[in-house]
N, C-alpha and C. Protein backbone atom coordinates (compact mmCIF):
# COMPACT_ATOMS: atom_id res chain seq x y z
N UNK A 1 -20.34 12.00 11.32
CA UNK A 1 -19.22 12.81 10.88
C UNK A 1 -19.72 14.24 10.61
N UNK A 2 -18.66 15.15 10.05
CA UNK A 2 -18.96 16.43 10.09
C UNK A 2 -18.21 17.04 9.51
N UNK A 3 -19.14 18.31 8.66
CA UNK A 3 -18.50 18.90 7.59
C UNK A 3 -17.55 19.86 8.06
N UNK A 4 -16.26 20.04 7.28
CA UNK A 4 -15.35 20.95 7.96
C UNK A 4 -15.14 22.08 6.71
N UNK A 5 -14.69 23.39 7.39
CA UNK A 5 -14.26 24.45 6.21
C UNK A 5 -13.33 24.18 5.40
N UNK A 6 -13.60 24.32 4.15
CA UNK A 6 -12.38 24.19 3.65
C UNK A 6 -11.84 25.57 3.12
N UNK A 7 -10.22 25.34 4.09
CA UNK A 7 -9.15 26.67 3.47
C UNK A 7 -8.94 27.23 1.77
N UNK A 8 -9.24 28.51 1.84
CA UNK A 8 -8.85 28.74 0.18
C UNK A 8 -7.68 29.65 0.09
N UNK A 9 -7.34 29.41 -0.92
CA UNK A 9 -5.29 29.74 -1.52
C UNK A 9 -5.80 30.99 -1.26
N UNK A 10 -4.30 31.21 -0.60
CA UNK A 10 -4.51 32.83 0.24
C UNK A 10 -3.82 32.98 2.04
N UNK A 11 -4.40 31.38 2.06
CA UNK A 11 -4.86 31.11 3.74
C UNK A 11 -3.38 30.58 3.59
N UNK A 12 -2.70 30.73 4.52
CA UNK A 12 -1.24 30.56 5.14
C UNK A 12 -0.77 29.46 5.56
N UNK A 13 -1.67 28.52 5.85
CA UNK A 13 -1.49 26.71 6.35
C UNK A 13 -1.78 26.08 5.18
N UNK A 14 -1.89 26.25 3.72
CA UNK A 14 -1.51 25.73 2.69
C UNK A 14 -0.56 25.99 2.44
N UNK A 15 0.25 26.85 3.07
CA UNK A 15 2.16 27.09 2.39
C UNK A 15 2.68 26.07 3.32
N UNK A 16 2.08 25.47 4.53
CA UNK A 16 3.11 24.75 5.34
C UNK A 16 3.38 23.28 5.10
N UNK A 17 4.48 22.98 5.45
CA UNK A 17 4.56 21.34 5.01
C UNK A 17 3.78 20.99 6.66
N UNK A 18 3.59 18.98 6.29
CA UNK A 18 2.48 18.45 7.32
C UNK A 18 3.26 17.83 8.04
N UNK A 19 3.13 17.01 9.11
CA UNK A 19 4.06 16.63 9.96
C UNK A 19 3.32 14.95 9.85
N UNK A 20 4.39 14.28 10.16
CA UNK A 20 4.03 12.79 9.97
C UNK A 20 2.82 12.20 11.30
N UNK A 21 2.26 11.30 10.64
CA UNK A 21 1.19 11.07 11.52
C UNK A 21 1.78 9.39 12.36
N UNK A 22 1.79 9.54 13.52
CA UNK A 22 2.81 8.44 14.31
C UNK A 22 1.64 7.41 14.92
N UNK A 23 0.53 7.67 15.36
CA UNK A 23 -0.18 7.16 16.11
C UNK A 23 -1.31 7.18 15.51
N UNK A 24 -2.61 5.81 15.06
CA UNK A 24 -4.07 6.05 15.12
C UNK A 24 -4.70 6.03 16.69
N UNK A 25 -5.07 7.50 16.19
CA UNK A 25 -6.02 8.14 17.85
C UNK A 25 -7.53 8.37 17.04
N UNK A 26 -7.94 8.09 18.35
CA UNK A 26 -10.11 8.71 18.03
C UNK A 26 -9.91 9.95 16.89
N UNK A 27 -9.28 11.07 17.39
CA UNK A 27 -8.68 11.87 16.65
C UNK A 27 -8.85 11.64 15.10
N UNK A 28 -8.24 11.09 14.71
CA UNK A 28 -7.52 11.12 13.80
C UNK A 28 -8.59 10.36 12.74
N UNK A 29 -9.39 9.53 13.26
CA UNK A 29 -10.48 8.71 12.76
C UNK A 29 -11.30 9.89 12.37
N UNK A 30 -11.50 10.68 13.11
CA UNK A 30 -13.02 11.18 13.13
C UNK A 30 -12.13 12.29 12.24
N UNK A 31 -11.14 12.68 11.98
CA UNK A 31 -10.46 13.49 10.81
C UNK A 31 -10.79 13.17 9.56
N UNK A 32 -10.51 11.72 9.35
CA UNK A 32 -10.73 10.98 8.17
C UNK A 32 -11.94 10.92 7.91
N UNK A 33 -12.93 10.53 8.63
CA UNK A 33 -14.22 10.53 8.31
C UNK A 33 -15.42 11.95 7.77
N UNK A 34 -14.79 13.08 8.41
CA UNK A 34 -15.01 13.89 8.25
C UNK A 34 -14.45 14.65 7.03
N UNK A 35 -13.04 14.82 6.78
CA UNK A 35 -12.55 14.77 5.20
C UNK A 35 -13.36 14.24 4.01
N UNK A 36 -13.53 12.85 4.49
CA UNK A 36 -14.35 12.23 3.34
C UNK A 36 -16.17 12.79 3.03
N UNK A 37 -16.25 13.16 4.29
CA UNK A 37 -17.89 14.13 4.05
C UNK A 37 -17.59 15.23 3.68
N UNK A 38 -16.55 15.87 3.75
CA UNK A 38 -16.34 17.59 3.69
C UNK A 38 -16.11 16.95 1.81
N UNK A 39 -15.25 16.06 1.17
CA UNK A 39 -14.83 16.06 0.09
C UNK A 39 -16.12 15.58 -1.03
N UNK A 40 -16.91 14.33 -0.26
CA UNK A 40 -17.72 14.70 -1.24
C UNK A 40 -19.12 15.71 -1.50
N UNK A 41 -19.11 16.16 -0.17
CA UNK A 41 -20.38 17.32 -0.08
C UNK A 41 -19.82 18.43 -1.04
N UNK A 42 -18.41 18.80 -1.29
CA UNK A 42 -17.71 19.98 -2.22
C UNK A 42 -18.05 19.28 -3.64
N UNK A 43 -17.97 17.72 -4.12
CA UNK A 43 -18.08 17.23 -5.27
C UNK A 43 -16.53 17.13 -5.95
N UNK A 44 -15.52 17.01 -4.26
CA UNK A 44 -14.04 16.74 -4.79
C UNK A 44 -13.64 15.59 -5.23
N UNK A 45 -12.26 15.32 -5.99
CA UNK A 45 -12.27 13.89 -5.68
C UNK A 45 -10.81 14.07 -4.75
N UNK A 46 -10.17 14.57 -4.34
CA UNK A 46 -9.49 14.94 -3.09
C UNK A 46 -9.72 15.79 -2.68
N UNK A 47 -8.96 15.32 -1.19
CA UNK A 47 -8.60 16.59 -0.17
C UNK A 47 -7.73 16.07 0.65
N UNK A 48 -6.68 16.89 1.09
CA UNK A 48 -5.38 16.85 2.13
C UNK A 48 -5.88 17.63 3.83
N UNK A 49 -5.48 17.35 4.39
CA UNK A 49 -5.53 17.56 5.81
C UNK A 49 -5.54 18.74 6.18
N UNK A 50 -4.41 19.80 5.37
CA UNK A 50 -4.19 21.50 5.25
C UNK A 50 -5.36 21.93 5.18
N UNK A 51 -6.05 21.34 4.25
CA UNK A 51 -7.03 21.90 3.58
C UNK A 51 -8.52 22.15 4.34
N UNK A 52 -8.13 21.83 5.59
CA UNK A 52 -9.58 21.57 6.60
C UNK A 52 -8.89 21.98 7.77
N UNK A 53 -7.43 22.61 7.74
CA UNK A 53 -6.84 23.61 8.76
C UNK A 53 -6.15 22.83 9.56
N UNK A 54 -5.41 21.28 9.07
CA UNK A 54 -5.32 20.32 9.99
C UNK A 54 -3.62 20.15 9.44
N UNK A 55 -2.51 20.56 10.07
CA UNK A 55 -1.31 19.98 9.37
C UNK A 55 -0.40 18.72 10.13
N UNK A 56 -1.56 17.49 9.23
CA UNK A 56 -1.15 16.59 9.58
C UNK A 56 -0.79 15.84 7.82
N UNK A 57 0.11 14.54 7.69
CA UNK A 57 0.24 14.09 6.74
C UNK A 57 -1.16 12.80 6.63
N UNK A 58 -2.29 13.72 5.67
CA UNK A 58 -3.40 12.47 5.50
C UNK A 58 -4.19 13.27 4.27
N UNK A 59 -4.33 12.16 2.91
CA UNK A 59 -5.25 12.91 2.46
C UNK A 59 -6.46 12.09 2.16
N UNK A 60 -7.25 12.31 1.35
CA UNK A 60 -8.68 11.05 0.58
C UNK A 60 -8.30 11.67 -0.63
N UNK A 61 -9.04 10.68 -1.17
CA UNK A 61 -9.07 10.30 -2.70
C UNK A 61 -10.08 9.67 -3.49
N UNK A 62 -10.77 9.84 -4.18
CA UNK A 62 -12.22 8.88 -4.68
C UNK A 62 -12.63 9.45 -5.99
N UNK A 63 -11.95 8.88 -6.96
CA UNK A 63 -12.09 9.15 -8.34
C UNK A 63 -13.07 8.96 -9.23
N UNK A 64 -14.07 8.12 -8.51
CA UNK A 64 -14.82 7.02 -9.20
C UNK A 64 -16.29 8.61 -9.48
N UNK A 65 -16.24 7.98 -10.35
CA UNK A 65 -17.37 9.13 -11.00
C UNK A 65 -18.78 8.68 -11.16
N UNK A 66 -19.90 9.79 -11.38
CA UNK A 66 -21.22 9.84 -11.85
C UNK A 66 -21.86 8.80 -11.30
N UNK A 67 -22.32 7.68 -12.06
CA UNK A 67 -23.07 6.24 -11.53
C UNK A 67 -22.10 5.11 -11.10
N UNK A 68 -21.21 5.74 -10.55
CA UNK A 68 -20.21 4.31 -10.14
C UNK A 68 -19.96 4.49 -8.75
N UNK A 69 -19.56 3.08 -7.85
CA UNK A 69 -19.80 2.84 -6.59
C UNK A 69 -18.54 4.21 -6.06
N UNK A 70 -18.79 4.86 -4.86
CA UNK A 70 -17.91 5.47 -4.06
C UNK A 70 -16.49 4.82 -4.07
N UNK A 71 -15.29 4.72 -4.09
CA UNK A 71 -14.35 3.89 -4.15
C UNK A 71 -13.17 5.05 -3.32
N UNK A 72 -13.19 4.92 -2.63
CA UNK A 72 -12.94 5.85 -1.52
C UNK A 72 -11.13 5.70 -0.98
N UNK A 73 -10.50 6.26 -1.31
CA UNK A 73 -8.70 6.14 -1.03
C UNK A 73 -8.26 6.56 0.71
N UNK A 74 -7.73 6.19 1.55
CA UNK A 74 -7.38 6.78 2.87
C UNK A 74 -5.31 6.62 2.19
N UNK A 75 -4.82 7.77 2.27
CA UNK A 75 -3.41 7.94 2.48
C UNK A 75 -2.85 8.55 3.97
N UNK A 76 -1.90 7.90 4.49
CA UNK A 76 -1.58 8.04 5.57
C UNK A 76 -0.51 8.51 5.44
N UNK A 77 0.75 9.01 6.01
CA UNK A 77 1.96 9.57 5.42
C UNK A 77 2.48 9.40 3.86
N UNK A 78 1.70 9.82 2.67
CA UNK A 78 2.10 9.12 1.60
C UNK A 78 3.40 9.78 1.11
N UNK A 79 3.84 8.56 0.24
CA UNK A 79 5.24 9.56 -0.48
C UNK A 79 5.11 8.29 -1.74
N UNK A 80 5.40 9.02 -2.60
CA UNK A 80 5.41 8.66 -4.16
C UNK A 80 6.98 8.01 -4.49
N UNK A 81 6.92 7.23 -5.16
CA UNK A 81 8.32 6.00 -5.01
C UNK A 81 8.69 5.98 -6.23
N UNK A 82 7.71 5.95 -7.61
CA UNK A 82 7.88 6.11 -8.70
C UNK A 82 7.04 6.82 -9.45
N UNK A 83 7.51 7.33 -10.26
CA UNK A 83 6.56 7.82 -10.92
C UNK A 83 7.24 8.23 -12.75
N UNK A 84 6.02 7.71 -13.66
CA UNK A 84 6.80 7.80 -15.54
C UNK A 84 5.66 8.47 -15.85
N UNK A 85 5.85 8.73 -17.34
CA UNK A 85 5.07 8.93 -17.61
C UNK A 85 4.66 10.48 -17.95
N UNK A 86 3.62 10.75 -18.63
CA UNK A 86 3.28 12.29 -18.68
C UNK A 86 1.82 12.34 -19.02
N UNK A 87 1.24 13.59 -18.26
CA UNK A 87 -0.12 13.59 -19.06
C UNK A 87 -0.01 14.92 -18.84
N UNK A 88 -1.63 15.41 -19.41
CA UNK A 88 -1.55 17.08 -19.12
C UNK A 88 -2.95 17.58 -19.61
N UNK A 89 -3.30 17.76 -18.41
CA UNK A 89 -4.84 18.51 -18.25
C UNK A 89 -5.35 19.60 -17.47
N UNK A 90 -6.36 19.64 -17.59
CA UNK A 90 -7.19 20.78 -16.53
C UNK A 90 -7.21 20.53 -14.93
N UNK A 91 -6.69 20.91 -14.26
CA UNK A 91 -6.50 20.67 -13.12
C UNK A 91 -7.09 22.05 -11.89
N UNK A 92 -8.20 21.31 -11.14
CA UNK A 92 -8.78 22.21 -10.39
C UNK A 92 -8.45 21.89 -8.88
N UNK A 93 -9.14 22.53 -7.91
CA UNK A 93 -8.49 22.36 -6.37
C UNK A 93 -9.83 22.89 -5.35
N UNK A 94 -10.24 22.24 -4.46
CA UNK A 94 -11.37 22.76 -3.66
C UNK A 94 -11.19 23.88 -2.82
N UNK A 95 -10.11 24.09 -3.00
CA UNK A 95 -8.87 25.21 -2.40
C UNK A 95 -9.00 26.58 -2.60
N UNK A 96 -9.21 26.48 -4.27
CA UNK A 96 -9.69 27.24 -5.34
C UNK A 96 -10.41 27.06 -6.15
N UNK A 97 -11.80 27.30 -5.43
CA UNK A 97 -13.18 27.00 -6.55
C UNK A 97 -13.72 28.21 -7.32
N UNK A 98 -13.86 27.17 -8.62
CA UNK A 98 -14.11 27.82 -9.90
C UNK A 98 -13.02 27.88 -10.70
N UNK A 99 -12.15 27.36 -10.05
CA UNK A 99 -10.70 27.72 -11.13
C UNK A 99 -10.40 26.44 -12.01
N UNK A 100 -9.17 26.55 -12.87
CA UNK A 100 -8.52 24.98 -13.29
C UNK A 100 -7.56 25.98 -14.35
N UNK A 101 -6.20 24.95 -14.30
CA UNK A 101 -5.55 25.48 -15.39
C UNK A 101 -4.69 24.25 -15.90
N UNK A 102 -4.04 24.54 -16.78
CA UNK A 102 -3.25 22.88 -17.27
C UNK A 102 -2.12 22.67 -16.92
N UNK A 103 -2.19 21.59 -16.11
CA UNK A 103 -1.15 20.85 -15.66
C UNK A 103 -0.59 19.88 -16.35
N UNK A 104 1.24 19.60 -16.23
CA UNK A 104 1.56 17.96 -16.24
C UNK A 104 1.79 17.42 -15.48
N UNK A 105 1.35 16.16 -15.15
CA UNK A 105 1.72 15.45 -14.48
C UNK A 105 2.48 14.08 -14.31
N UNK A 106 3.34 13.70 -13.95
CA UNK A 106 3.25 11.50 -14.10
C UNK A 106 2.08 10.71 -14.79
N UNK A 107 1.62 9.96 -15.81
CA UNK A 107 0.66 9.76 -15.88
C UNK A 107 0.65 8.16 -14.84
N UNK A 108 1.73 7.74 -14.18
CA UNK A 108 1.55 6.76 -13.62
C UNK A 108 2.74 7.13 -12.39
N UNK A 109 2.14 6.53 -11.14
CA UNK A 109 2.30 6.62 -9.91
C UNK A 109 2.41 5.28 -8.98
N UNK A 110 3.74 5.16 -8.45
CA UNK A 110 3.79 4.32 -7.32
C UNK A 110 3.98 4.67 -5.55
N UNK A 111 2.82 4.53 -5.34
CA UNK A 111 2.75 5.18 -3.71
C UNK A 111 2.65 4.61 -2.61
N UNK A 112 3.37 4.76 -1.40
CA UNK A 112 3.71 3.63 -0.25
C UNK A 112 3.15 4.95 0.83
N UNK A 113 1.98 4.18 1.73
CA UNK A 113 1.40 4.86 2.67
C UNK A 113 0.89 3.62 3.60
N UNK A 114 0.01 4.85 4.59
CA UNK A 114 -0.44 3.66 5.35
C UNK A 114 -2.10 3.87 5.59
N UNK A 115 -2.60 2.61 5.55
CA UNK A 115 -4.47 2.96 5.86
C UNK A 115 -4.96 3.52 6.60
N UNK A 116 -6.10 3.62 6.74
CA UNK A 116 -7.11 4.18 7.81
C UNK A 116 -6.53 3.80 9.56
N UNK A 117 -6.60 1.94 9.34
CA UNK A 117 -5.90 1.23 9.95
C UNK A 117 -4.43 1.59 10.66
N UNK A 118 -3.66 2.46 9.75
CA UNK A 118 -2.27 2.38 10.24
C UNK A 118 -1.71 1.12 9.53
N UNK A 119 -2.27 0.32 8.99
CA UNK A 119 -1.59 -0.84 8.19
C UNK A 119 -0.76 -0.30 6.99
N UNK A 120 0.79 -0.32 6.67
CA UNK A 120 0.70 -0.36 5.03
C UNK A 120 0.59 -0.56 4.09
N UNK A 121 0.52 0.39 2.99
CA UNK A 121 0.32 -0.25 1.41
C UNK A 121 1.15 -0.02 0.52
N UNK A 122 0.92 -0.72 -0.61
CA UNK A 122 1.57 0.33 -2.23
C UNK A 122 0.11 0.68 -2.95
N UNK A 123 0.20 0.91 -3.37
CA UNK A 123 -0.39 1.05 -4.45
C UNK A 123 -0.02 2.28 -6.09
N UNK A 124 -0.66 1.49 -7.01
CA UNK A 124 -0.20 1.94 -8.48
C UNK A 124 -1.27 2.53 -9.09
N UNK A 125 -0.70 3.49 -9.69
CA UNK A 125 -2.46 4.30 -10.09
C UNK A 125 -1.55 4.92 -12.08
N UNK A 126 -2.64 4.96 -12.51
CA UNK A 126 -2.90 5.79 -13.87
C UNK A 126 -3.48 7.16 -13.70
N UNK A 127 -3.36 7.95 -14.77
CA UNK A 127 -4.25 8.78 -14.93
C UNK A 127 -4.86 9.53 -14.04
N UNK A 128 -6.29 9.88 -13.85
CA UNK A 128 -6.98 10.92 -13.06
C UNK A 128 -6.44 10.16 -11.55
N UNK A 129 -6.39 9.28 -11.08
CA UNK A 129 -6.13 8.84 -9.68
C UNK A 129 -4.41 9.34 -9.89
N UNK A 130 -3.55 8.76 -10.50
CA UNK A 130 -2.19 9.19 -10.19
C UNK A 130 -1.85 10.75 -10.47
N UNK A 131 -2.95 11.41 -11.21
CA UNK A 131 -2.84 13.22 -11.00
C UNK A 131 -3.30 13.23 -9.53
N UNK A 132 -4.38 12.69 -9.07
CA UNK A 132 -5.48 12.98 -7.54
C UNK A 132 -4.07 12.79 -6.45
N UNK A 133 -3.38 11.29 -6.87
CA UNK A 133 -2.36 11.50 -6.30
C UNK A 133 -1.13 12.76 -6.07
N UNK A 134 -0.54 12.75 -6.92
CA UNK A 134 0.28 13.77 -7.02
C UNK A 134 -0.31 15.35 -5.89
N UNK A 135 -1.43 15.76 -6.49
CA UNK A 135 -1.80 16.69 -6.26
C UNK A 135 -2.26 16.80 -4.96
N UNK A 136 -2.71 15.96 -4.04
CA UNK A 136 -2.87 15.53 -2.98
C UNK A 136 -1.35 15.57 -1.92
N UNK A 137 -0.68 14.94 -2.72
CA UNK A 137 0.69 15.16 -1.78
C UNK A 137 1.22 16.51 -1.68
N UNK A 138 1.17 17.23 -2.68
CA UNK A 138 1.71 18.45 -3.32
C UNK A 138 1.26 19.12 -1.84
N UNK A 139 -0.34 18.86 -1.68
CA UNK A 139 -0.84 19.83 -0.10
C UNK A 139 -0.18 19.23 0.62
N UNK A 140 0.71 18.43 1.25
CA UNK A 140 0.98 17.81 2.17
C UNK A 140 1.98 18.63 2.36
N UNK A 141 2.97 18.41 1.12
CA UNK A 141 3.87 19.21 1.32
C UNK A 141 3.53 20.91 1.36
N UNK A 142 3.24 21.63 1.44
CA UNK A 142 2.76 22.97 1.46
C UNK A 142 3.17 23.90 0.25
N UNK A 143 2.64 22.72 -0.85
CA UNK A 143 2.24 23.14 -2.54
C UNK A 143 0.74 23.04 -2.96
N UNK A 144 0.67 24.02 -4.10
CA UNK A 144 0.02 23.87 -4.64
C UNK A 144 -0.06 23.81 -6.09
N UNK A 145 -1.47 23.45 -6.47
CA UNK A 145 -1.17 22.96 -7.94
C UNK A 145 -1.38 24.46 -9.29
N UNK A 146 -1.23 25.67 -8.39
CA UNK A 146 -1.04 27.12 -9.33
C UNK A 146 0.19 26.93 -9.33
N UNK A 147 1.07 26.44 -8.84
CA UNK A 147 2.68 26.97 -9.11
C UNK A 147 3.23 25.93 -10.24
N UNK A 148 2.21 25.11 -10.49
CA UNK A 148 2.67 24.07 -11.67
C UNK A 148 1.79 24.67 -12.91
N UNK A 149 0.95 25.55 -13.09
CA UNK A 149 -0.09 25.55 -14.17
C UNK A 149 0.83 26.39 -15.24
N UNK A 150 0.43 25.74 -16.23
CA UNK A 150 1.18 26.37 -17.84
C UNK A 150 0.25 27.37 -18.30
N UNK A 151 0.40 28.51 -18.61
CA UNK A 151 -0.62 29.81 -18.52
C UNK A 151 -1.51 30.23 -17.34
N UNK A 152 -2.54 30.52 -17.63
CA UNK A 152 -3.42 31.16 -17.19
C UNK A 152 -4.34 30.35 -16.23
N UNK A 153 -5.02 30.86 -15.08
CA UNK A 153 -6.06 29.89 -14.78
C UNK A 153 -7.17 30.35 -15.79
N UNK A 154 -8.19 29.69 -16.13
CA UNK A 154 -9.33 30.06 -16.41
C UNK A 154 -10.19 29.59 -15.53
N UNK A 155 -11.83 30.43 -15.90
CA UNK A 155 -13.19 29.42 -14.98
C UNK A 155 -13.29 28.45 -15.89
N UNK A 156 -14.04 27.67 -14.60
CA UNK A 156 -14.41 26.70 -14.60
C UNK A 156 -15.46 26.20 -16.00
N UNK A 157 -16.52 27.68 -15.66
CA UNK A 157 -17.05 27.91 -16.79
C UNK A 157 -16.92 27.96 -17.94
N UNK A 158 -15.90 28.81 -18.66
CA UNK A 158 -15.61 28.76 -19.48
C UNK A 158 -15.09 27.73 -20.20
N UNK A 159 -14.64 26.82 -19.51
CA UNK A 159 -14.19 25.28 -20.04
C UNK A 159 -15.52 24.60 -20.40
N UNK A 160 -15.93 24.69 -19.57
CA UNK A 160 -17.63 23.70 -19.86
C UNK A 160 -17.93 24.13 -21.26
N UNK A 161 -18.26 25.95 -21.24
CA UNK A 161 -18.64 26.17 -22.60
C UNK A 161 -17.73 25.81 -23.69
N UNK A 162 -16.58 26.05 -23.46
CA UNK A 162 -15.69 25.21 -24.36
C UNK A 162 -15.78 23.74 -25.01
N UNK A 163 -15.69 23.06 -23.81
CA UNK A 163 -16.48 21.65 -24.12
C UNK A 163 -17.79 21.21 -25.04
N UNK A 164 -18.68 22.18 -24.46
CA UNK A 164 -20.20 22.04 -25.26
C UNK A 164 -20.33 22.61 -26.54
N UNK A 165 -19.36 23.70 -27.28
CA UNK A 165 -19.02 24.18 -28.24
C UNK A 165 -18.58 23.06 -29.51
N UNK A 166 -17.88 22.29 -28.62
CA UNK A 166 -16.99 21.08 -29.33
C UNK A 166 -17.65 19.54 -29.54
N UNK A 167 -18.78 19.48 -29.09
CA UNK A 167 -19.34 18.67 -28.99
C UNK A 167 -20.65 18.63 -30.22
């Protein structure tokens, strides 16, 4: 597989919505596979299709943190079915690195897509996966997650020091 650029807010194929994906082609494999190297070589836990200059409906997802196994998400045309709930955090984008500002979101998510495979699914998520969700679709559709942030962005930095202040 192979690392691809990733687009930053500014770039004009993050305003566009994605077009549904009808067929698994070689294509489309070696998209996915490559997403998933481009996402964790950045240290994301998503990325959407826009985001590697591609406007197709597909994103990854892999929440699983620090010493825990890779646990790796493939969404294929996703669309969100339910969603309750509220949370509200720091929310960053590989889109826009160095940034994060606070978002709300659903804190729980019901999402109907299809696999790697082309097979479908549901699946139900909490928390950091049902934000990864959300925010993931948001690129699909040709959003992003600055037009939801409550104030200011700040760096990245400055949160850390924030954090370590508090600690």
């Amino acid at each position: 597989m192979a690392l691809r650029t990733i687009r930053e807010y500014g770039d004009e194929i993050l305003e566009k919505p994605c077009k549904e994906v009808k067929h698994l082609t070689p294509g489309l494999a070696l998209l996915i596979g490559d997403m998933l190297d481009t996402m964790y070589d950045a240290g994301g836990v998503g990325l959407a299709a826009p985001q590697v200059g591609v406007l197709k409906r597909v994103c990854v997802i892999d929440v699983a943190g620090g010493d825990e196994e890779p646990c790796p998400y493939v969404f294929i045309n996703p669309e969100i079915i339910e969603e309750d709930g509220e949370q509200e955090g720091y929310e960053g984008c590989l889109s826009l690195p160095g940034k994060s500002g606070i978002v709300k979101r659903p804190n729980h998510v019901k999402v109907r897509a299809l696999d790697k495979k082309m097979q479908p699914f549901e699946l139900e998520a909490e928390e950091l996966l049902a934000r990864a969700i959300c925010h993931e679709v948001d690129h699909l559709n040709g959003h992003m997650y600055v037009e939801l942030v409550e104030g200011e962005l700040v760096n990245n930095e400055d949160i850390e020091l924030e954090e370590e202040t508090e600690s």
